[in-house]
PDB file of N, CA and C in Angstrom:
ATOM      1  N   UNK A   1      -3.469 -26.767 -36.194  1.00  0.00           N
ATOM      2  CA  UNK A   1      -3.782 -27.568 -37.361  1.00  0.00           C
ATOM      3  C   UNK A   1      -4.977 -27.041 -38.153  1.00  0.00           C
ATOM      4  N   UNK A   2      -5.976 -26.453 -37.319  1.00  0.00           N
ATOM      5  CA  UNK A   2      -7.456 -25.978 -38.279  1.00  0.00           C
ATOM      6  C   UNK A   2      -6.854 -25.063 -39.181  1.00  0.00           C
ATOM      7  N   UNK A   3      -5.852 -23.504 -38.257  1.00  0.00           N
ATOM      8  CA  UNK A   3      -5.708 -22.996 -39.378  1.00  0.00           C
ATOM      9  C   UNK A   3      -4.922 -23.318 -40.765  1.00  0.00           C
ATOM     10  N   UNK A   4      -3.659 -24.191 -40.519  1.00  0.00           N
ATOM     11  CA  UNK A   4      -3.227 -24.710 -41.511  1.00  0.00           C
ATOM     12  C   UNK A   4      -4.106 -25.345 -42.853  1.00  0.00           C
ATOM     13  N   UNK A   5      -5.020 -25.650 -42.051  1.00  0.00           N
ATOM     14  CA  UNK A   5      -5.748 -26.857 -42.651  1.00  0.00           C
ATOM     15  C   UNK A   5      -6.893 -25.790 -43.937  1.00  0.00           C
ATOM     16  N   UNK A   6      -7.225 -24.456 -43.286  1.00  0.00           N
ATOM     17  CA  UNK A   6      -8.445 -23.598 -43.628  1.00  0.00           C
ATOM     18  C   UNK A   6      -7.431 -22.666 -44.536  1.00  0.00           C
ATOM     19  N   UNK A   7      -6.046 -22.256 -44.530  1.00  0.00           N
ATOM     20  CA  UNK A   7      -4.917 -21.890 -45.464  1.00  0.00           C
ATOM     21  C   UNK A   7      -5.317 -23.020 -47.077  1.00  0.00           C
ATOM     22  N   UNK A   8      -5.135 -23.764 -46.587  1.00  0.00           N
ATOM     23  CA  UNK A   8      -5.372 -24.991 -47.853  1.00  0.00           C
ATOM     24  C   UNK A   8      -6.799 -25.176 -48.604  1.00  0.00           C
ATOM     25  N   UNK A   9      -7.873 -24.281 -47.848  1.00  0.00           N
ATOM     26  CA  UNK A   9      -8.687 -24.030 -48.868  1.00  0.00           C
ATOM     27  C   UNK A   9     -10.098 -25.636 -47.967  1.00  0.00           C
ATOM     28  N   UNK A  10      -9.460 -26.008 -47.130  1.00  0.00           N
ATOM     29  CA  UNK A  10     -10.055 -26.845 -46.415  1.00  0.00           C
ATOM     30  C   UNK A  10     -11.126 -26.097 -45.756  1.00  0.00           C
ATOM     31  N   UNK A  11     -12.545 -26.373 -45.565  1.00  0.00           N
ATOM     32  CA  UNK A  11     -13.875 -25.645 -44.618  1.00  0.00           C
ATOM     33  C   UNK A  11     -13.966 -26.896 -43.509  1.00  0.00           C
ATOM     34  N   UNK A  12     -13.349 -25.806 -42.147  1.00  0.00           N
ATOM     35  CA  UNK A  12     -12.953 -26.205 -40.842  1.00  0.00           C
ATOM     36  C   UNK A  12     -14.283 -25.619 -40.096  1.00  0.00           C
ATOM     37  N   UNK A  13     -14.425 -26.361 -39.308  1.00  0.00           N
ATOM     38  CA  UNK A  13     -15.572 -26.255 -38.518  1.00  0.00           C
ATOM     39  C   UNK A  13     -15.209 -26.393 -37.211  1.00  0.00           C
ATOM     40  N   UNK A  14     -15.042 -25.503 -35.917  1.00  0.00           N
ATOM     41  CA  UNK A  14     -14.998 -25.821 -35.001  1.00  0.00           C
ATOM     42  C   UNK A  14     -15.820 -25.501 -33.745  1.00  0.00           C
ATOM     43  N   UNK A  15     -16.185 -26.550 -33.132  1.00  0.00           N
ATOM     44  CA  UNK A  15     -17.065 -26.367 -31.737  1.00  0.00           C
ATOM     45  C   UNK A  15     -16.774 -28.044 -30.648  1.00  0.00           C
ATOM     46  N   UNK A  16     -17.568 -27.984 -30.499  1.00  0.00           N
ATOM     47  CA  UNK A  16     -17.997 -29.138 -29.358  1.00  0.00           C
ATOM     48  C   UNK A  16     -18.536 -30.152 -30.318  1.00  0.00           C
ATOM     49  N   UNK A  17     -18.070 -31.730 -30.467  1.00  0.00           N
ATOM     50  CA  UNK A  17     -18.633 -32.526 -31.093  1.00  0.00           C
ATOM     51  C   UNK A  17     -20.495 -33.008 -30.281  1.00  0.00           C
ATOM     52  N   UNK A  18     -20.460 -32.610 -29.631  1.00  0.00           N
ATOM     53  CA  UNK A  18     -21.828 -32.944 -28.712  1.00  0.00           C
ATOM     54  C   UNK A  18     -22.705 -31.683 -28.724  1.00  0.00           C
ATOM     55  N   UNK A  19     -22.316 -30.949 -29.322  1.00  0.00           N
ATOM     56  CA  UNK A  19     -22.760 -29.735 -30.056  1.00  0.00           C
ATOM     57  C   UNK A  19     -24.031 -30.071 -31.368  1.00  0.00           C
ATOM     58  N   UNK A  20     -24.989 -30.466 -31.329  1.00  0.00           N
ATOM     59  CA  UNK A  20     -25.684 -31.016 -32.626  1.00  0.00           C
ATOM     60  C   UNK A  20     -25.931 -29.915 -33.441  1.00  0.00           C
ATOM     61  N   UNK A  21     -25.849 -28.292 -33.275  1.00  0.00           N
ATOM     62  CA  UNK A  21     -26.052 -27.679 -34.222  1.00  0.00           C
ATOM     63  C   UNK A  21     -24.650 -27.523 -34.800  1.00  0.00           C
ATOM     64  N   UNK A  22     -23.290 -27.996 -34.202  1.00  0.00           N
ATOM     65  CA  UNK A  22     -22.086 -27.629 -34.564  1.00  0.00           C
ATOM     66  C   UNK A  22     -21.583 -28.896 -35.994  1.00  0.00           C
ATOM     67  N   UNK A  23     -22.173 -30.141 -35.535  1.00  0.00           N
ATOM     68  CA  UNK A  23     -22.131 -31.150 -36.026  1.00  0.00           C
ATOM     69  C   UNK A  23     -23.259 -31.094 -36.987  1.00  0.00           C
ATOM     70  N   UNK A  24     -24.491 -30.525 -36.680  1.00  0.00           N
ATOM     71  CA  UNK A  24     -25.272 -30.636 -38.314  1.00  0.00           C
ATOM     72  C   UNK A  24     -24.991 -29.679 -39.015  1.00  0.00           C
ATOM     73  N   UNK A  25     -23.967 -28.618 -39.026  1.00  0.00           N
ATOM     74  CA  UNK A  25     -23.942 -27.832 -39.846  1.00  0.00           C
ATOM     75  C   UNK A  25     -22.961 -28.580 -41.089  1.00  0.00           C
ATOM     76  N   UNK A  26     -21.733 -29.141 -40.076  1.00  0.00           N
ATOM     77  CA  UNK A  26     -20.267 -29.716 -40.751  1.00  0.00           C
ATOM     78  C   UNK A  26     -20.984 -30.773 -41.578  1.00  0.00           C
ATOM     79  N   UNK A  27     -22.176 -31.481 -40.501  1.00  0.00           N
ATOM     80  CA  UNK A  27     -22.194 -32.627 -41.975  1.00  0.00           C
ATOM     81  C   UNK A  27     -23.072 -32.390 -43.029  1.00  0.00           C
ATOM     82  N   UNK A  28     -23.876 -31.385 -43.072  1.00  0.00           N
ATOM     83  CA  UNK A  28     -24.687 -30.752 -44.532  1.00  0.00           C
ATOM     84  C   UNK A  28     -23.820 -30.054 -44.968  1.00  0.00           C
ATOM     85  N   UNK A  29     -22.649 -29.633 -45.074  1.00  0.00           N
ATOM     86  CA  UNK A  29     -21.480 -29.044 -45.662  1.00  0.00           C
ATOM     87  C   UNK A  29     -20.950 -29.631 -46.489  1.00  0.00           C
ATOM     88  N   UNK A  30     -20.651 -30.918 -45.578  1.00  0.00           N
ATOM     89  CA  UNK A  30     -19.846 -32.004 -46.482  1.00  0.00           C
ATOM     90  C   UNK A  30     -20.723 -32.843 -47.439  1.00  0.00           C
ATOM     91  N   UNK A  31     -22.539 -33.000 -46.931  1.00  0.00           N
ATOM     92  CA  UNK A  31     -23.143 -33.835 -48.007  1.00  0.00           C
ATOM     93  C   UNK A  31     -22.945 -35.184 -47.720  1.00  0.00           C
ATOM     94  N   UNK A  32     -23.752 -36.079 -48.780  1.00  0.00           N
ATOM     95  CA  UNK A  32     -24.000 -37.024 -48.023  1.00  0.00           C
ATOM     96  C   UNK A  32     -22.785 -38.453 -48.829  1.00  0.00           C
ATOM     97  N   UNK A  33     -22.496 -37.552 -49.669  1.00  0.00           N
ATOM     98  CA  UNK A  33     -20.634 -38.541 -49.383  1.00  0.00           C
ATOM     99  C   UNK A  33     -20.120 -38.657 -49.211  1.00  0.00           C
ATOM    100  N   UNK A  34     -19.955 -38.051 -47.938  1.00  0.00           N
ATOM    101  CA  UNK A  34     -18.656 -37.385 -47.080  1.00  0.00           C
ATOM    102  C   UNK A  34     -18.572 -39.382 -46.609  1.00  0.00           C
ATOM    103  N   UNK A  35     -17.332 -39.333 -45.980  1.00  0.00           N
ATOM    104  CA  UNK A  35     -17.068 -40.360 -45.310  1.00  0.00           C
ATOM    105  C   UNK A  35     -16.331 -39.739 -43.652  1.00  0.00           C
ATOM    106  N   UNK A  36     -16.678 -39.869 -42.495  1.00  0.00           N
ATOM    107  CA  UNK A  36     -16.617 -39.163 -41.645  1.00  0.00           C
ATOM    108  C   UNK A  36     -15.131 -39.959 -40.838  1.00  0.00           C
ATOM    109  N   UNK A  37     -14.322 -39.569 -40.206  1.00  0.00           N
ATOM    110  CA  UNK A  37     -13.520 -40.617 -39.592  1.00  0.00           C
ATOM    111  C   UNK A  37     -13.217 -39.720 -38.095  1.00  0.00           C
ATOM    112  N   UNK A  38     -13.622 -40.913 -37.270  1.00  0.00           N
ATOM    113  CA  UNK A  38     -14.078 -40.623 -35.608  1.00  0.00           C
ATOM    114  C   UNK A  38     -12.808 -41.006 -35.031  1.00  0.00           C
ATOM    115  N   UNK A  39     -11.844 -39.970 -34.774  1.00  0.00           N
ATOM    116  CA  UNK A  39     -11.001 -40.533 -33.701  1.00  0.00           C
ATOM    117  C   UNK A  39     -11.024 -40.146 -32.102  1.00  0.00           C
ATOM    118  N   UNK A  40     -12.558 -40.566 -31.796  1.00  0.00           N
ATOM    119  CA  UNK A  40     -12.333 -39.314 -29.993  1.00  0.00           C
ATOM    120  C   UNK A  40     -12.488 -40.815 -29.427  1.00  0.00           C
ATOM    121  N   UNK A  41     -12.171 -40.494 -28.162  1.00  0.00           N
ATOM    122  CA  UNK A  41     -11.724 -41.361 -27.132  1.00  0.00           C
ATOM    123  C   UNK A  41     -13.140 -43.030 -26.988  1.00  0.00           C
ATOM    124  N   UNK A  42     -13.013 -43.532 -26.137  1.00  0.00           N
ATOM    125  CA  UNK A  42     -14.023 -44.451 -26.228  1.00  0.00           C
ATOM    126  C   UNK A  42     -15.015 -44.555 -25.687  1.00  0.00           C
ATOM    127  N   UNK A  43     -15.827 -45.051 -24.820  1.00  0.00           N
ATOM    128  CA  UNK A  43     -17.110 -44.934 -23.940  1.00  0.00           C
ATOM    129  C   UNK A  43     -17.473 -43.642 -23.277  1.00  0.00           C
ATOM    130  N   UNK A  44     -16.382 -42.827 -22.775  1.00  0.00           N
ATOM    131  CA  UNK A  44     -16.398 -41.558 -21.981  1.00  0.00           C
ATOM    132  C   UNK A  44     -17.112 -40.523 -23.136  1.00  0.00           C
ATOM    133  N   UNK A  45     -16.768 -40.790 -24.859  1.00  0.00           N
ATOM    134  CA  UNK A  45     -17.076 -39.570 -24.923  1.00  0.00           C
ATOM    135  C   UNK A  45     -18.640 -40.420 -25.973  1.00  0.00           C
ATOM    136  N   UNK A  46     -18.915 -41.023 -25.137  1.00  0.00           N
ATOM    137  CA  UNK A  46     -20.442 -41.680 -25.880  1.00  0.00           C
ATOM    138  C   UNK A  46     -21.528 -40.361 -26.743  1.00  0.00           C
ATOM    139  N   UNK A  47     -21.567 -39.350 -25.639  1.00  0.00           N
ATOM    140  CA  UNK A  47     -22.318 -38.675 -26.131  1.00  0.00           C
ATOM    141  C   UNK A  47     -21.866 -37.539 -27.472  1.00  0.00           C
ATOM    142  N   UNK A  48     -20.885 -37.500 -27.743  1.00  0.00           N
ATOM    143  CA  UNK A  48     -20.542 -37.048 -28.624  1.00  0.00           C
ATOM    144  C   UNK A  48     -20.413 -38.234 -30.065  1.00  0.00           C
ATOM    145  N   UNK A  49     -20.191 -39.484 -30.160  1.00  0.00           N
ATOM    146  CA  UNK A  49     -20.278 -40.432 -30.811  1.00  0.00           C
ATOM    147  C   UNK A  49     -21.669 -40.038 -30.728  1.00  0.00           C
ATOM    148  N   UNK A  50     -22.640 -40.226 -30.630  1.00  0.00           N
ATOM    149  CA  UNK A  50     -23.748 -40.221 -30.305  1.00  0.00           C
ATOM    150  C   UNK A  50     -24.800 -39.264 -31.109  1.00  0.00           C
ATOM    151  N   UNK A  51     -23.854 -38.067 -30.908  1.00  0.00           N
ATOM    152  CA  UNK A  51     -24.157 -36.755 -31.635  1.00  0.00           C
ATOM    153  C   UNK A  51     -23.859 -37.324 -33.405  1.00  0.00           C
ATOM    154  N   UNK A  52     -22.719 -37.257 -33.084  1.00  0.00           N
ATOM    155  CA  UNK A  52     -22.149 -37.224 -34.678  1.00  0.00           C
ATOM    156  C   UNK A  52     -22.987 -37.988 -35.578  1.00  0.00           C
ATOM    157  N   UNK A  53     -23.103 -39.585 -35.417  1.00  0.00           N
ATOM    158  CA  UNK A  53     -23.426 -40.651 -36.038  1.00  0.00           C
ATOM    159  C   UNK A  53     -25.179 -40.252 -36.000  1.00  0.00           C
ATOM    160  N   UNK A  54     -25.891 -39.462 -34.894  1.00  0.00           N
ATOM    161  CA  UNK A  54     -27.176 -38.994 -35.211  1.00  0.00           C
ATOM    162  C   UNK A  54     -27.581 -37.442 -36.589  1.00  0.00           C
ATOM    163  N   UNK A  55     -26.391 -36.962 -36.370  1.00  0.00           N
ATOM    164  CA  UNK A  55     -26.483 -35.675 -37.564  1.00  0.00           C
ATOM    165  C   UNK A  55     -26.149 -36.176 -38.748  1.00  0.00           C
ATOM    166  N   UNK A  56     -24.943 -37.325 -38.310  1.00  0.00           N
ATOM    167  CA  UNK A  56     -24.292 -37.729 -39.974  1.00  0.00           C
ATOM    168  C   UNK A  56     -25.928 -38.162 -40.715  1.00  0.00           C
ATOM    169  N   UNK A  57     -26.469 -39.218 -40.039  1.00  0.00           N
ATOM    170  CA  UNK A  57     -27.551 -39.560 -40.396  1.00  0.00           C
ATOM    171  C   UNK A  57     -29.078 -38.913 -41.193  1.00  0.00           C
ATOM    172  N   UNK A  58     -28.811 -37.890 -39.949  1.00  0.00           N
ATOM    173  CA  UNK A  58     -30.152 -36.803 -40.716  1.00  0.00           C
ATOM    174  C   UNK A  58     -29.772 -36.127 -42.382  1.00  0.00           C
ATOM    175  N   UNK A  59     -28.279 -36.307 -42.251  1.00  0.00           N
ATOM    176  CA  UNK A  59     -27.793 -35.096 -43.291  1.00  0.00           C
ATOM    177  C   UNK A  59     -27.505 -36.646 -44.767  1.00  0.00           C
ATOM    178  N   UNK A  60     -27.930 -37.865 -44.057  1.00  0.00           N
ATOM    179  CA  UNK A  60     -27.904 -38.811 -45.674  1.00  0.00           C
ATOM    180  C   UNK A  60     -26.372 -39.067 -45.324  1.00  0.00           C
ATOM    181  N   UNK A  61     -25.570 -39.140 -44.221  1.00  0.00           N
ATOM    182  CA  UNK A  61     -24.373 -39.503 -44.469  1.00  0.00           C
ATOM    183  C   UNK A  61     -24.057 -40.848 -44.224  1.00  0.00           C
ATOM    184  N   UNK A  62     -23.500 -41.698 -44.887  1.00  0.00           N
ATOM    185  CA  UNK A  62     -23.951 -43.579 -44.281  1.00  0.00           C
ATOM    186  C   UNK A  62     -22.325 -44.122 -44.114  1.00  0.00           C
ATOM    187  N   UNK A  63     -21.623 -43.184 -44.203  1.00  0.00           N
ATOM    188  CA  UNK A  63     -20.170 -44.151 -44.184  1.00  0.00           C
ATOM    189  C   UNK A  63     -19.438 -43.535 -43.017  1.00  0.00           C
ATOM    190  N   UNK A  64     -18.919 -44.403 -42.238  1.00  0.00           N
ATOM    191  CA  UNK A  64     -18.114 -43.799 -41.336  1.00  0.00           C
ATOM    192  C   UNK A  64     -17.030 -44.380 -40.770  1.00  0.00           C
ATOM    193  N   UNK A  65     -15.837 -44.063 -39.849  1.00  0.00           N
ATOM    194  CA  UNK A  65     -15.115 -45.137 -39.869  1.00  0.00           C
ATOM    195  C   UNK A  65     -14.545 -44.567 -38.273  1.00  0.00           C
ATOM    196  N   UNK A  66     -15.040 -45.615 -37.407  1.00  0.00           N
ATOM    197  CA  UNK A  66     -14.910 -45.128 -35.626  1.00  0.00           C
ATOM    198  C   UNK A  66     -12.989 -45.663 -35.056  1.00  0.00           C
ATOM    199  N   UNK A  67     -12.452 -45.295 -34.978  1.00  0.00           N
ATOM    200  CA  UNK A  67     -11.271 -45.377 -34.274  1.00  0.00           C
ATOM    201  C   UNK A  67     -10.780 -45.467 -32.509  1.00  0.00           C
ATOM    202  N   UNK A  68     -11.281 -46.140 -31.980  1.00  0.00           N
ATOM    203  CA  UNK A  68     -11.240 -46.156 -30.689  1.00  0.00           C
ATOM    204  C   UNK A  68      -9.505 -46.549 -29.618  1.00  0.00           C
TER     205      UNK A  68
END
């Protein structure tokens, strides 16, 4: 799917969501109107929720939408 997705002119980012330099790069990419949408698993992957919603933050990002 990334490459499909990076064919379309889409900027794919891939690493480890618990990765904070992988995750602050994607969300100063996107800026701070990105709207982010979280579909990883629930309590198990805390620390990656964790990550994200702390970089979205640094990078001015305020909208997000968690899918559990």
């Amino acid at each position: 799917p990334a490459t499909k997705l990076a064919q379309q002119g889409v900027q794919v980012f891939t690493g480890d969501a618990c990765d904070a330099s992988v995750v602050a790069a994607a969300c100063r990419a996107a800026g701070p109107d990105a709207l982010i949408i979280s579909t990883m698993g629930g309590a198990q992957d805390y620390l990656a929720h964790r990550t994200v919603i702390d970089e979205a933050e640094k990078a001015g990002i305020s909208r997000m939408i968690m899918v559990n």
